[in-house]
Protein backbone atom coordinates (compact mmCIF):
# COMPACT_ATOMS: atom_id res chain seq x y z
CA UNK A 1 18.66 6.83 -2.08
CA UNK A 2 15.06 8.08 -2.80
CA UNK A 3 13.66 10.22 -0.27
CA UNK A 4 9.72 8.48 -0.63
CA UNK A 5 9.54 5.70 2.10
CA UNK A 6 6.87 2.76 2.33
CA UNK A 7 5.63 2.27 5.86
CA UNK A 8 4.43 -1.22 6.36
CA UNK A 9 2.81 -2.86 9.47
CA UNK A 10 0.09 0.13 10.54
CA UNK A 11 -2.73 -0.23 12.55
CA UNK A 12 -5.73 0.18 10.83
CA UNK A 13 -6.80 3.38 12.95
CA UNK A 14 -3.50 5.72 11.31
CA UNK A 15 -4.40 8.35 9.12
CA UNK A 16 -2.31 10.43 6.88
CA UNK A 17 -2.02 13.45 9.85
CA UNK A 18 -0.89 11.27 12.15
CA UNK A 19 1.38 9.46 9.76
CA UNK A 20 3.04 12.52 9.08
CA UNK A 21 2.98 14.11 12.55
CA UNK A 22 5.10 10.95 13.77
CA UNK A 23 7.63 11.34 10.67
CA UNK A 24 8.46 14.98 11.31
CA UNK A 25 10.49 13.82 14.11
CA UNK A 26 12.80 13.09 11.85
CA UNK A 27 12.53 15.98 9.49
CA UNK A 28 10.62 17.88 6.90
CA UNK A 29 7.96 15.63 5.24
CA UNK A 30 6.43 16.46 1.84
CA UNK A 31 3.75 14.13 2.19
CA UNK A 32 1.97 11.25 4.34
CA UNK A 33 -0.44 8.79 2.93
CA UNK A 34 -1.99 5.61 4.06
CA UNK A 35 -3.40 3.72 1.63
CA UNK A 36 -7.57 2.84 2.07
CA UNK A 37 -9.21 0.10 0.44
CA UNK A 38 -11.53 2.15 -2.48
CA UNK A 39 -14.52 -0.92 -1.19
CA UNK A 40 -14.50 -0.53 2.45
CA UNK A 41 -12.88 2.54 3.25
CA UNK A 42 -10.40 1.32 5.66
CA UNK A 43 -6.64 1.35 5.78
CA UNK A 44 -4.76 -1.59 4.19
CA UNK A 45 -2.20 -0.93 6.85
CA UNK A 46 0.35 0.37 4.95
CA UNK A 47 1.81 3.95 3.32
CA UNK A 48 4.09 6.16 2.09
CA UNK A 49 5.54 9.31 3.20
CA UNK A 50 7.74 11.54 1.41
CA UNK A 51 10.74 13.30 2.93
CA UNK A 52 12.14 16.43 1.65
CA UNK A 53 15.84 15.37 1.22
CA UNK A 54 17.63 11.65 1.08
CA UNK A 55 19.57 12.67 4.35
CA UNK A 56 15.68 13.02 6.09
CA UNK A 57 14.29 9.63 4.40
CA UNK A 58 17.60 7.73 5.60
CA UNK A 59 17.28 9.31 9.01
CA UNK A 60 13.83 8.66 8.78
CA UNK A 61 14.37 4.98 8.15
CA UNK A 62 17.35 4.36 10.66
CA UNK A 63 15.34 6.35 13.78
CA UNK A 64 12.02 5.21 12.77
CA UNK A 65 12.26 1.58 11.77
CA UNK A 66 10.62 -1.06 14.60
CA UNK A 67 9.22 2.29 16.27
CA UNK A 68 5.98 1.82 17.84
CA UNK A 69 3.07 4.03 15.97
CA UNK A 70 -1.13 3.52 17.83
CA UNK A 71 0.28 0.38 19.51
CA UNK A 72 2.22 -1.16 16.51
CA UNK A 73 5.97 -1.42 15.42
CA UNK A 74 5.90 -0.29 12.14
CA UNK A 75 8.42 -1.03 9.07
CA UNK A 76 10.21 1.82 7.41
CA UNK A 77 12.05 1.30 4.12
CA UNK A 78 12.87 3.19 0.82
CA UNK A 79 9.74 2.73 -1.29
CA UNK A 80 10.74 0.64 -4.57
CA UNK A 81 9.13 1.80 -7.89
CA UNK A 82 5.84 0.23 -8.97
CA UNK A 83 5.67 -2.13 -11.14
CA UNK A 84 3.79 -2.38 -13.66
CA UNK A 85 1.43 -5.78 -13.88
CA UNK A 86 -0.59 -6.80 -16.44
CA UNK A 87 -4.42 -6.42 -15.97
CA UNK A 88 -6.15 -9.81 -14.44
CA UNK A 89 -7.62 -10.90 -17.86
CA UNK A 90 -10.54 -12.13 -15.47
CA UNK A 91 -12.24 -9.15 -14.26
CA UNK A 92 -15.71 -8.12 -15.84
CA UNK A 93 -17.61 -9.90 -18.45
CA UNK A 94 -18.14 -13.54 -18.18
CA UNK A 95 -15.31 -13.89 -15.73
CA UNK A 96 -13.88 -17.16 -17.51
CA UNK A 97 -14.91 -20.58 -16.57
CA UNK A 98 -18.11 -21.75 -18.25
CA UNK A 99 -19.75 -19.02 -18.62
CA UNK A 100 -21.06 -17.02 -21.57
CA UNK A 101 -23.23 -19.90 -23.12
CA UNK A 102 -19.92 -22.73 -23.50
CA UNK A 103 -21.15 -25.97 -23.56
CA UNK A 104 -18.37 -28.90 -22.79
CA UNK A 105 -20.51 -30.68 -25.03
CA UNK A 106 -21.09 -33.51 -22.39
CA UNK A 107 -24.63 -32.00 -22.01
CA UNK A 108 -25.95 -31.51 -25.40
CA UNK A 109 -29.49 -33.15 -26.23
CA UNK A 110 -30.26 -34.51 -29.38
């Protein structure tokens, strides 16, 4: 077992001291971090919090898990790794579609 957990289900208004303040009940944590949207600035209402040994994150997940956290039960479980997703082939330029001057040829004027 890893000892990094994702923490799923949190109300928008957690921050990372608070996150981490509620996992120390159930040990040393390395680090607490909820993750913010980079355009808004608010919390995606989740995070992940790092425990300093497996026996902590597995304590973590058994006491912690359902456990209400600023009026919400929140989800603990082992963080899986990322994976790695190929960029949306979309984003920037002429964003597909039409655009960029391609005519379907249905409009051409002679």
């Amino acid at each position: 077992m890893a000892n990094k957990l994702f923490i799923g289900s949190l109300a928008y208004s957690v921050n990372d001291d608070e996150l981490k303040e509620f996992f120390e009940a159930a040990g040393s944590v390395v680090s607490a971090n909820v993750i913010m949207d980079r355009a808004s600035g608010q919390s995606k209402g989740f995070g992940f919090v790092e425990m300093s040994n497996d026996d902590e994150a597995a304590k973590a997940i058994k006491e912690l898990n359902g456990k209400e956290l600023s009026g919400r039960a929140i989800n603990v479980s082992e963080a899986r790794p990322r994976e790695d997703k190929p960029r949306d082939s979309y984003r920037g330029g002429n964003g597909g579609g039409n655009g960029g001057g391609y005519s379907s040829g249905r409009d051409r004027r002679y």
